[in-house]
Protein backbone atom coordinates (compact mmCIF):
# COMPACT_ATOMS: atom_id res chain seq x y z
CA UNK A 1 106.19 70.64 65.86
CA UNK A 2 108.87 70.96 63.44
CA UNK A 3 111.81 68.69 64.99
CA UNK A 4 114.41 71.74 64.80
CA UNK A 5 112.09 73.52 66.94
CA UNK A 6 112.62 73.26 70.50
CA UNK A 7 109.96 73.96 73.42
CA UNK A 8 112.48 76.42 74.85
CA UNK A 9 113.67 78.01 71.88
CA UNK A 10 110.03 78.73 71.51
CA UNK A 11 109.61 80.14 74.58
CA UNK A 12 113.03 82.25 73.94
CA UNK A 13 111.41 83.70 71.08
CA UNK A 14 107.97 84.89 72.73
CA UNK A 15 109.80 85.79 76.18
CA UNK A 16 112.91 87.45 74.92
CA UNK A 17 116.43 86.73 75.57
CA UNK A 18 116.99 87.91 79.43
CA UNK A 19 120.56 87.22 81.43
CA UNK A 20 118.36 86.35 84.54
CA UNK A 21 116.00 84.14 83.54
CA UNK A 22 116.58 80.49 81.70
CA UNK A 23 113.65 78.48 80.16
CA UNK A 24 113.65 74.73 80.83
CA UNK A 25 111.07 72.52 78.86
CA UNK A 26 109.43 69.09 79.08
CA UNK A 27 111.27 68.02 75.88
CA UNK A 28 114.41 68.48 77.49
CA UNK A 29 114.94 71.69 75.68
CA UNK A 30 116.75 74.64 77.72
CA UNK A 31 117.48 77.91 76.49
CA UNK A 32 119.26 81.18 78.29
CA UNK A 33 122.44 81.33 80.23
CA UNK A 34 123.08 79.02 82.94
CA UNK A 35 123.40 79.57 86.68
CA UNK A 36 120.34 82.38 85.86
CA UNK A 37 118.08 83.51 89.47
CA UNK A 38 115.07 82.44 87.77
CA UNK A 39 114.22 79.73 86.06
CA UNK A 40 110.70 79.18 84.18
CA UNK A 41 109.94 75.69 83.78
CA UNK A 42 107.39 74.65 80.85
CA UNK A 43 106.10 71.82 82.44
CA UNK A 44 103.51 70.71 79.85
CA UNK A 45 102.14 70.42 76.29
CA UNK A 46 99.24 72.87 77.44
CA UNK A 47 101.12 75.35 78.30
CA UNK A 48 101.21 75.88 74.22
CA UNK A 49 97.72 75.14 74.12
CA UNK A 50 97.03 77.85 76.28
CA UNK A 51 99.01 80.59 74.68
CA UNK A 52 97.54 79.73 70.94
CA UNK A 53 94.27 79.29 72.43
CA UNK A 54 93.79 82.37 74.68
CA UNK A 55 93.49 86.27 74.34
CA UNK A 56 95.76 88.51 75.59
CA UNK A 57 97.54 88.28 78.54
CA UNK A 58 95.29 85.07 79.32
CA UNK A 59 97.84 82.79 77.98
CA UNK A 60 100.88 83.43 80.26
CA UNK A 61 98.49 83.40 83.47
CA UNK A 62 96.37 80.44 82.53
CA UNK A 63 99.36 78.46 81.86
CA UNK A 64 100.85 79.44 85.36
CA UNK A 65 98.15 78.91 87.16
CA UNK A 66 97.52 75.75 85.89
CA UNK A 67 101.27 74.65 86.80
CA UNK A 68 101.94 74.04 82.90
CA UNK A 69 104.30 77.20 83.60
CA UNK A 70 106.34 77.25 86.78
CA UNK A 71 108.81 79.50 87.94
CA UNK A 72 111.84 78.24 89.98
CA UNK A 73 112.82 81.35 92.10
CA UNK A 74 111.36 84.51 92.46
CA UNK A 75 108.24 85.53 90.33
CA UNK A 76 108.55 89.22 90.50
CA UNK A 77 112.34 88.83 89.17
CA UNK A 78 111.21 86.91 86.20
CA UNK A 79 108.19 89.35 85.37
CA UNK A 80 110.77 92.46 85.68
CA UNK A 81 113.02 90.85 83.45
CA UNK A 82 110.34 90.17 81.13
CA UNK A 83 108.23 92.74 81.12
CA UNK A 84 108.22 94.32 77.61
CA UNK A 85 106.94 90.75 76.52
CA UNK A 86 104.81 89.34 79.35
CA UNK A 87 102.17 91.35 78.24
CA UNK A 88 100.20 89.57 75.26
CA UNK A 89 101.21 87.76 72.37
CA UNK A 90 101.21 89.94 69.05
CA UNK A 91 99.48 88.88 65.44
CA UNK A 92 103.06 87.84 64.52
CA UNK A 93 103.99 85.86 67.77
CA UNK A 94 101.02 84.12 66.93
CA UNK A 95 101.36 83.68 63.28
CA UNK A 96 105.10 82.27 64.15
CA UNK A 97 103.89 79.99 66.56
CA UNK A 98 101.26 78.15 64.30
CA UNK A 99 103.60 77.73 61.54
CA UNK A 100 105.90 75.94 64.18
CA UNK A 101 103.60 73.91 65.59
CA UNK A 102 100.97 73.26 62.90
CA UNK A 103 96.99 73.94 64.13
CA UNK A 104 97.03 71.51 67.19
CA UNK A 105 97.07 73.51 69.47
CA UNK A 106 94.63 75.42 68.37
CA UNK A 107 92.04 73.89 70.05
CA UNK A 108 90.41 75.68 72.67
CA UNK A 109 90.97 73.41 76.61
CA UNK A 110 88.90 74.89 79.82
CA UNK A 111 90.78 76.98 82.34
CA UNK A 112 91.71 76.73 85.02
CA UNK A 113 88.86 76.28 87.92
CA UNK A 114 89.66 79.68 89.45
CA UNK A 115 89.15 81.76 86.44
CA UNK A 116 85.44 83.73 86.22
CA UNK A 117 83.32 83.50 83.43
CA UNK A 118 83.12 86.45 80.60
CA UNK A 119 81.33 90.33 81.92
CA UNK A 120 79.02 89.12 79.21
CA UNK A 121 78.19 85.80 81.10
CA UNK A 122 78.28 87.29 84.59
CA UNK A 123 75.26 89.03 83.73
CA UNK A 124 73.10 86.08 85.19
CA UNK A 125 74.62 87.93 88.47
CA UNK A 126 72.94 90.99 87.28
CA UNK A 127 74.14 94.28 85.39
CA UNK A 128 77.35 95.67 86.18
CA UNK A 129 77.61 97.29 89.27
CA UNK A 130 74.06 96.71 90.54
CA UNK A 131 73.82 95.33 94.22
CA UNK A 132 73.89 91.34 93.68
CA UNK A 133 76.31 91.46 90.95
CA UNK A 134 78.46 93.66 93.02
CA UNK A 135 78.17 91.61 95.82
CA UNK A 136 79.34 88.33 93.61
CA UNK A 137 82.29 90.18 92.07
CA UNK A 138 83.57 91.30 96.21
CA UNK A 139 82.26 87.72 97.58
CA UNK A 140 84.93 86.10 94.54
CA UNK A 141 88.06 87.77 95.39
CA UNK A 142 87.40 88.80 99.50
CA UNK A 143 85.89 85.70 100.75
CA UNK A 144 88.40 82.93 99.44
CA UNK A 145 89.71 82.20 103.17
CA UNK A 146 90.08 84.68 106.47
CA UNK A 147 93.27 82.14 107.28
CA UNK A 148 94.48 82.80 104.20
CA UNK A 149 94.08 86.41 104.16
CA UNK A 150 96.07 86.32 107.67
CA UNK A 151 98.70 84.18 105.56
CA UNK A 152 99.15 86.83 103.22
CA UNK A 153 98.54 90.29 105.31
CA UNK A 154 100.51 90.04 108.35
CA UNK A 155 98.86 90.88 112.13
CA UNK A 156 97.38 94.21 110.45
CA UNK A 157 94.77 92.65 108.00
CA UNK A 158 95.16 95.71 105.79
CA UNK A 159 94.32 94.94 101.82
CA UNK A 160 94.96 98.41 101.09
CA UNK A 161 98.32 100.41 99.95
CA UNK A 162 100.51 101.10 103.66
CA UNK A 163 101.81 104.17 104.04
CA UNK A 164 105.93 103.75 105.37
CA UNK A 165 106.96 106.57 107.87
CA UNK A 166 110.83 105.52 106.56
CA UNK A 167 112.35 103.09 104.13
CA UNK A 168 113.29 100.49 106.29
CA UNK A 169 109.87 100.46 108.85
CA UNK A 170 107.79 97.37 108.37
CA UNK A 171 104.56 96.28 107.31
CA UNK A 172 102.62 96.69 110.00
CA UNK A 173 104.52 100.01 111.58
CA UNK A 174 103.62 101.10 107.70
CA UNK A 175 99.61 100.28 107.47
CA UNK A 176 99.82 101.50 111.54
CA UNK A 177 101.11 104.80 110.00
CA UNK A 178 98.41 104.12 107.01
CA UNK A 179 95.46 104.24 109.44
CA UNK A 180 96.73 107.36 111.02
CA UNK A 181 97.27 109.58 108.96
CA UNK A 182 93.36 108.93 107.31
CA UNK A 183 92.94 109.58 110.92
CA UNK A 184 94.95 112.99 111.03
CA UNK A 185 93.58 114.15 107.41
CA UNK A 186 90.08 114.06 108.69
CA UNK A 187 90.68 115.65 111.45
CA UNK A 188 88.95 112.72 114.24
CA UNK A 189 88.41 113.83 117.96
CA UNK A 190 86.89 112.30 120.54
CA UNK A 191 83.34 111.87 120.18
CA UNK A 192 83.10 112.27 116.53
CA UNK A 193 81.27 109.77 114.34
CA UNK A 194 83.08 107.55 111.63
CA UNK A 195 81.64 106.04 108.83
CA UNK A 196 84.34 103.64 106.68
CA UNK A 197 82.83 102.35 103.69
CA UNK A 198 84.05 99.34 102.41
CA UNK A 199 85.92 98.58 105.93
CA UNK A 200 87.76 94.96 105.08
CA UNK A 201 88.77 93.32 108.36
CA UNK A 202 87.97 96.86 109.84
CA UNK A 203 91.19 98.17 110.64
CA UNK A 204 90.57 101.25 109.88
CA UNK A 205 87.32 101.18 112.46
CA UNK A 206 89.77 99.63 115.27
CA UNK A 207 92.31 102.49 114.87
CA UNK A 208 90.07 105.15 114.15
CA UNK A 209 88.32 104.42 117.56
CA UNK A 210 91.21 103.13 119.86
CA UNK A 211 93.85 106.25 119.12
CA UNK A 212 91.34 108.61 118.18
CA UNK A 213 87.83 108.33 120.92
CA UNK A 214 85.29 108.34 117.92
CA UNK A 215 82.38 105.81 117.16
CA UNK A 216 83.00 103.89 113.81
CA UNK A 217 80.55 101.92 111.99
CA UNK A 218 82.30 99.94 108.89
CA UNK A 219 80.58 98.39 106.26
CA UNK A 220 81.14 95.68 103.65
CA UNK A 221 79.92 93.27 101.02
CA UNK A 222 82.35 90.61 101.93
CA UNK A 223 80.40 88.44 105.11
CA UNK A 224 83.86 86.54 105.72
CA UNK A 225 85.62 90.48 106.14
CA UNK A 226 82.28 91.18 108.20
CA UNK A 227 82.68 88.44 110.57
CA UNK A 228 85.94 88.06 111.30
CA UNK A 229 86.14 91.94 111.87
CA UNK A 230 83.32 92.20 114.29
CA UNK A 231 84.65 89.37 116.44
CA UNK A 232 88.08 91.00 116.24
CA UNK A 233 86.25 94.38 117.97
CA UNK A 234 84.65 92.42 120.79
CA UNK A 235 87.92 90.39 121.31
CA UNK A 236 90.00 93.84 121.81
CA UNK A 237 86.94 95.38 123.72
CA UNK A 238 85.95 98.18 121.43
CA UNK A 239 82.38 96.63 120.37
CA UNK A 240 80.66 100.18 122.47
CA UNK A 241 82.26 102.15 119.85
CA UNK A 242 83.17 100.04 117.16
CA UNK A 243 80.77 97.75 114.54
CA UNK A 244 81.31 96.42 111.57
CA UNK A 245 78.65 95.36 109.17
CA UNK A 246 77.82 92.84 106.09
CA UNK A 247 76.10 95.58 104.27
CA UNK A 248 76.51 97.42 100.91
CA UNK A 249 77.60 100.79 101.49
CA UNK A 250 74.21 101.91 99.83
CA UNK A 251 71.98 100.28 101.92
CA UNK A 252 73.44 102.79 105.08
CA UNK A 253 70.71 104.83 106.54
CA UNK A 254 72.41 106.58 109.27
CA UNK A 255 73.54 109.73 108.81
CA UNK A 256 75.04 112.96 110.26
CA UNK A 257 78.91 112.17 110.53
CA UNK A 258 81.38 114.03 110.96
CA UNK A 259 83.73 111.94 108.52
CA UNK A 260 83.98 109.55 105.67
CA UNK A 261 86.88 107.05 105.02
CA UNK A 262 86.69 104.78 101.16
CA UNK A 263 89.63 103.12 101.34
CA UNK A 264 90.11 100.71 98.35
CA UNK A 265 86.48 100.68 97.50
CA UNK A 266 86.54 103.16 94.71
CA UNK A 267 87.69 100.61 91.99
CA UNK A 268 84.68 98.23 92.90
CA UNK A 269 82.61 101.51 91.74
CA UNK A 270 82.52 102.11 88.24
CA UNK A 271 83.83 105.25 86.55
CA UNK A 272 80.02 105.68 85.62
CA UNK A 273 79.09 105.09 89.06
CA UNK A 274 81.16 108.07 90.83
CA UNK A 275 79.30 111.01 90.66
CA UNK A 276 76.28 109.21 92.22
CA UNK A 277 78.74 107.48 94.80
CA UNK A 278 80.02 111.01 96.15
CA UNK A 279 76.93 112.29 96.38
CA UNK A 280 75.96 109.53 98.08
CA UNK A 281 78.77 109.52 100.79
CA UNK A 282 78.74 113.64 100.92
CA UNK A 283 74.73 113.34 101.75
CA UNK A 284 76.47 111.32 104.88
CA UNK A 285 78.46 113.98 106.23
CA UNK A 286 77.91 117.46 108.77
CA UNK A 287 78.70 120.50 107.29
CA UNK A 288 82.66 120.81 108.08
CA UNK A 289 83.10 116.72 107.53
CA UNK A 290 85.68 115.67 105.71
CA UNK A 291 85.85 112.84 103.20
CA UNK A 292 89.26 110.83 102.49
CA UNK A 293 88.89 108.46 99.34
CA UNK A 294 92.10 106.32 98.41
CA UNK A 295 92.32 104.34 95.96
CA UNK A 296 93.92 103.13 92.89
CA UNK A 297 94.11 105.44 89.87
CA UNK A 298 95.24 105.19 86.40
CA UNK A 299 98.35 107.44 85.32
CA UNK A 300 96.05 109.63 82.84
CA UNK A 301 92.04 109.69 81.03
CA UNK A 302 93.45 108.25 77.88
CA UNK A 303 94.02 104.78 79.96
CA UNK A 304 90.47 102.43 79.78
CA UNK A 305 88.50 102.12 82.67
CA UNK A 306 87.73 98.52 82.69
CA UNK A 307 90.37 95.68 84.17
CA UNK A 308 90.59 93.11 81.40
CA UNK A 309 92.11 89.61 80.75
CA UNK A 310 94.08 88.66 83.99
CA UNK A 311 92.71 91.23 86.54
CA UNK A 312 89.33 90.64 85.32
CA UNK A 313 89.12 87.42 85.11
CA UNK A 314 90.50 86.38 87.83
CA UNK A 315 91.33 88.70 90.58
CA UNK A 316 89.02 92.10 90.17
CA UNK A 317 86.22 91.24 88.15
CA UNK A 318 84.02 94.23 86.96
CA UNK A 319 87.23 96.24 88.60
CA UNK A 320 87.81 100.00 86.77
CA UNK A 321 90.54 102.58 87.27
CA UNK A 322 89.85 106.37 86.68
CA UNK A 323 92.66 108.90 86.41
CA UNK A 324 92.89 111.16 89.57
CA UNK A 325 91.25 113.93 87.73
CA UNK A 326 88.55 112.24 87.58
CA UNK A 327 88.18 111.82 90.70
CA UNK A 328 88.72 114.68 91.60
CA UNK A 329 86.44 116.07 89.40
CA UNK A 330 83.16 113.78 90.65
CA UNK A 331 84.52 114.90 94.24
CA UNK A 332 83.93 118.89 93.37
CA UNK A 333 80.63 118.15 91.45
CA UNK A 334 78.85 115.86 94.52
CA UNK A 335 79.46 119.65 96.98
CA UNK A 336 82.54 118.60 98.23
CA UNK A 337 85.88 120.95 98.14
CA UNK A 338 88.78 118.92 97.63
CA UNK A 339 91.77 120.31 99.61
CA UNK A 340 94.40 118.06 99.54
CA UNK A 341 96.07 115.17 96.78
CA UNK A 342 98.73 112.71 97.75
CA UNK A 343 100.17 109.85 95.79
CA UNK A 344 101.34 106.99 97.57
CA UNK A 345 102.70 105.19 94.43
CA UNK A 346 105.79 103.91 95.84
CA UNK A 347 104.66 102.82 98.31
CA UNK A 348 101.70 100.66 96.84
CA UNK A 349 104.98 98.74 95.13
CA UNK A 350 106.49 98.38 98.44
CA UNK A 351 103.37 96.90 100.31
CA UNK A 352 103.02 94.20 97.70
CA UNK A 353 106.63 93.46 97.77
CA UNK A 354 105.48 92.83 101.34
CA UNK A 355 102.80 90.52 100.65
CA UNK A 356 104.48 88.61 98.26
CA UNK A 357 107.69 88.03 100.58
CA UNK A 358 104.62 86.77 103.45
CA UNK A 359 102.89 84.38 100.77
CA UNK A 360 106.12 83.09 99.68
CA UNK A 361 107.35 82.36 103.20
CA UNK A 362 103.70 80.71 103.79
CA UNK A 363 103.59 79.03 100.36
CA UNK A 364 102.44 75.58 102.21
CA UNK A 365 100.30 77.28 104.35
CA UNK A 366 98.48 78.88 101.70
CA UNK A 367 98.20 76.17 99.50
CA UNK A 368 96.75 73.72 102.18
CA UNK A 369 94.17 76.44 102.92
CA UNK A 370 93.18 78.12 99.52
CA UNK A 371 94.68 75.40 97.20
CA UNK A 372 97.47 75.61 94.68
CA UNK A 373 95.53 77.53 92.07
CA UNK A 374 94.33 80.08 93.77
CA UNK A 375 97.24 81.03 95.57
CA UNK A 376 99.40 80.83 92.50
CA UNK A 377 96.76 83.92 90.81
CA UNK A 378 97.84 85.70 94.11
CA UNK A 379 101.02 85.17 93.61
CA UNK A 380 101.08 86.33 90.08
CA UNK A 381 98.68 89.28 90.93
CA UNK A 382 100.53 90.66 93.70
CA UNK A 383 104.34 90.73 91.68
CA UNK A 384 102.51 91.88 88.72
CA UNK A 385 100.71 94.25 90.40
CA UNK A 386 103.91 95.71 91.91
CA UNK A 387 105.71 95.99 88.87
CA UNK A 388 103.27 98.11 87.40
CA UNK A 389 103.38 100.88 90.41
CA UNK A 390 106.69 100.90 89.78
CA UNK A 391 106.66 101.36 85.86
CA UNK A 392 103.95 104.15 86.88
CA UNK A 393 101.33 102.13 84.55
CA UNK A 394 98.85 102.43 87.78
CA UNK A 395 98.87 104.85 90.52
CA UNK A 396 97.65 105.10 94.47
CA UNK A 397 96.12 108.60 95.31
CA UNK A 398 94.21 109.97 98.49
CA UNK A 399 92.46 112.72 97.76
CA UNK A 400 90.63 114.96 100.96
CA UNK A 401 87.45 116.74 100.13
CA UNK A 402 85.08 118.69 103.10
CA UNK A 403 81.74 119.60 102.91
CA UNK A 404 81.41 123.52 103.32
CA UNK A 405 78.89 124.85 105.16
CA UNK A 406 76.43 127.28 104.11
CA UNK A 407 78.63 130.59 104.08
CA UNK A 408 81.15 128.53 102.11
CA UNK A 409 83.57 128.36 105.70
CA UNK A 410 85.10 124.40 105.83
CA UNK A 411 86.35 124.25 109.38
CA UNK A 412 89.78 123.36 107.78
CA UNK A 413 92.75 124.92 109.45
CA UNK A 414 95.07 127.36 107.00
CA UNK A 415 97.55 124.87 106.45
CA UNK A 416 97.39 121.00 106.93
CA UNK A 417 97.79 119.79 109.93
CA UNK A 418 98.38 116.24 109.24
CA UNK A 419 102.76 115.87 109.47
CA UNK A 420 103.16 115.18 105.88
């Protein structure tokens, strides 16, 4: 490294000058105002490494979760303030950097333990999106630790985007309100038959059949999710009503419902994948039943399906996005009438806002129970994750479709009925 190069100057120059964060370095080096709310600390010589070495947006997140990076306060602030150069390092960043510090850290070091092989190497798992390599990508990010899933999700065990009544209701008033209003959109009554495809920790299955009289069968490819949920019915006494499977969503046989809840299982899918898995859930359903899918979307078509770097590698692997249109669109062409789009963006930014505030306040919890590395690619996930529903770079949607019957009438009432 040339000696009037620092290790935070460099890191000024690929971060950007910010008033709230300050970069301090194992050389001693510091750069950015004092007295900042954040503080990233570059903790070790890899950290370099990492960023010469790596791809994209592999870099920053290999170096964090590795602890070369830290970040002394909160991790959302400093990925707001540095969000127009978080992203990846450009040709010239990179050009810059090797003039600075000469080729040795060009060598390529293994990452971190948590990260996932290449889509190209997974395919020992299978091809993408067939059963077992499905089942490997859900079993990767779903069955790290029930505990630390409870650590994370609050009382509520709801992964999915809450829904808040007001601005200042909580968590679990908010994925409460969540639950009901899938309820209220399809339309449940007593004695009607739920099927919630992948279910989680089922609480959509424990509301649907406590507040609502129906019988609810959930399924899902995570055995931890299926476990813990099914105990969870018999514990609150709803197991005559209520059961929750370790099954892909595929492999269901019943059929005949009167309604359909996917709730965060569309990105597991593949944008290839939809029309079949409509078809699929619409074959499910009486004439009149209603189908409620929410789940992520991307802002518009011209944004790529596929998750890369980070996301793929370590959180969603084999995850894809598709606009709502296009969802829409696979909804109408599987026989079902959509009838009603919502977006819940906001409030996707808000629940993970949540989540990170939980993790934070059980950072020792989490660590003892899922280890240091994995919690820190939560951690980074989550505020990244919330940044970006803010920015509007990813979007939450539900979108209601029924299945007419044969004179084209859909049992729907003439306006929605729902309270929103």
């Amino acid at each position: 490294m040339a000696e009037t190069t620092t290790v935070g100057e460099i890191f000024e120059r690929l971060l950007g000058p910010s008033t709230e964060v300050s970069i301090t370095a194992y050389d001693g080096s510091t750069s950015g105002p004092a007295g900042t709310p954040v503080s990233i600390q570059v903790r070790s010589p890899l950290a370099l490494t990492y960023l010469m070495s790596s791809p994209g947006d592999l870099g920053l997140a290999r170096a964090y979760v590795a602890g070369a990076i830290d970040v002394d306060g909160d991790l959302y602030t400093a990925l707001r303030a540095l969000v127009s150069q978080v992203d990846q390092l450009s040709a010239a960043d990179r050009l810059w950097l090797l003039r600075k510090l000469g080729p040795t850290h060009l060598r390529r070091v293994a990452p971190p333990a948590e990260e996932l092989p290449s889509r190209l190497k997974r395919t020992v798992d299978g091809l993408r999106h067939s059963k077992a390599r499905d089942s490997s990508a859900i079993s990767n990010h779903y069955d790290v630790s029930n505990r630390f899933y409870e650590l994370v999700l609050g009382p509520s065990m709801a992964y999915t985007c809450a829904a808040y009544p007001s601005a200042d209701a909580s968590l679990e008033e908010a994925q409460a309100h969540k639950f009901d209003l899938v309820c209220r959109k399809l339309g449940l009554r007593p004695g009607m038959r739920l099927l919630d495809v992948g279910c989680g920790w089922g609480g959509m299955v424990e509301h649907a059949v406590a507040n609502y009289g129906v019988e609810a069968l959930g399924v899902t490819l995570s055995r931890e999710q299926a476990q813990w949920a099914q105990k969870d019915i018999v514990t609150k006494g709803l197991a005559d009503k209520a059961e929750v499977r370790h099954l892909d969503y595929r492999d269901v046989t019943e059929t005949g419902f009167d309604a359909v809840s996917s709730i965060g299982l569309t990105e597991h899918i593949g944008a290839r994948n939809l029309p079949s898995y409509f078809r699929f859930l619409a074959g499910k359903l009486k004439p009149h039943g209603r189908l409620l899918n929410h789940c992520i979307t991307n802002p518009d078509t011209s944004v790529a399906h596929r998750s890369r770097g980070f996301i793929d590698r370590y959180v969603f692997p084999d995850g894809e996005l598709e606009a709502v249109g296009e969802i829409t669109t696979a909804m109408h062409d599987s026989g079902l009438e959509v009838r009603h789009s919502e977006n819940l963006r906001e409030h996707y930014a808000t629940t993970l806002g949540a989540w990170c505030a939980n993790l934070d306040a059980n950072w020792d919890a989490a660590v003892a129970e899922a280890g240091a590395g994995r919690s820190r690619v939560w951690a980074l996930y989550m505020a990244a994750c919330r940044l970006a529903f803010e920015r509007r770079e990813i979007e939450l949607h539900q979108v209601l479709g029924v299945k007419v019957g044969p004179d084209g009438d859909s049992g729907m009432p003439l306006r929605p009925d729902w309270g929103v």
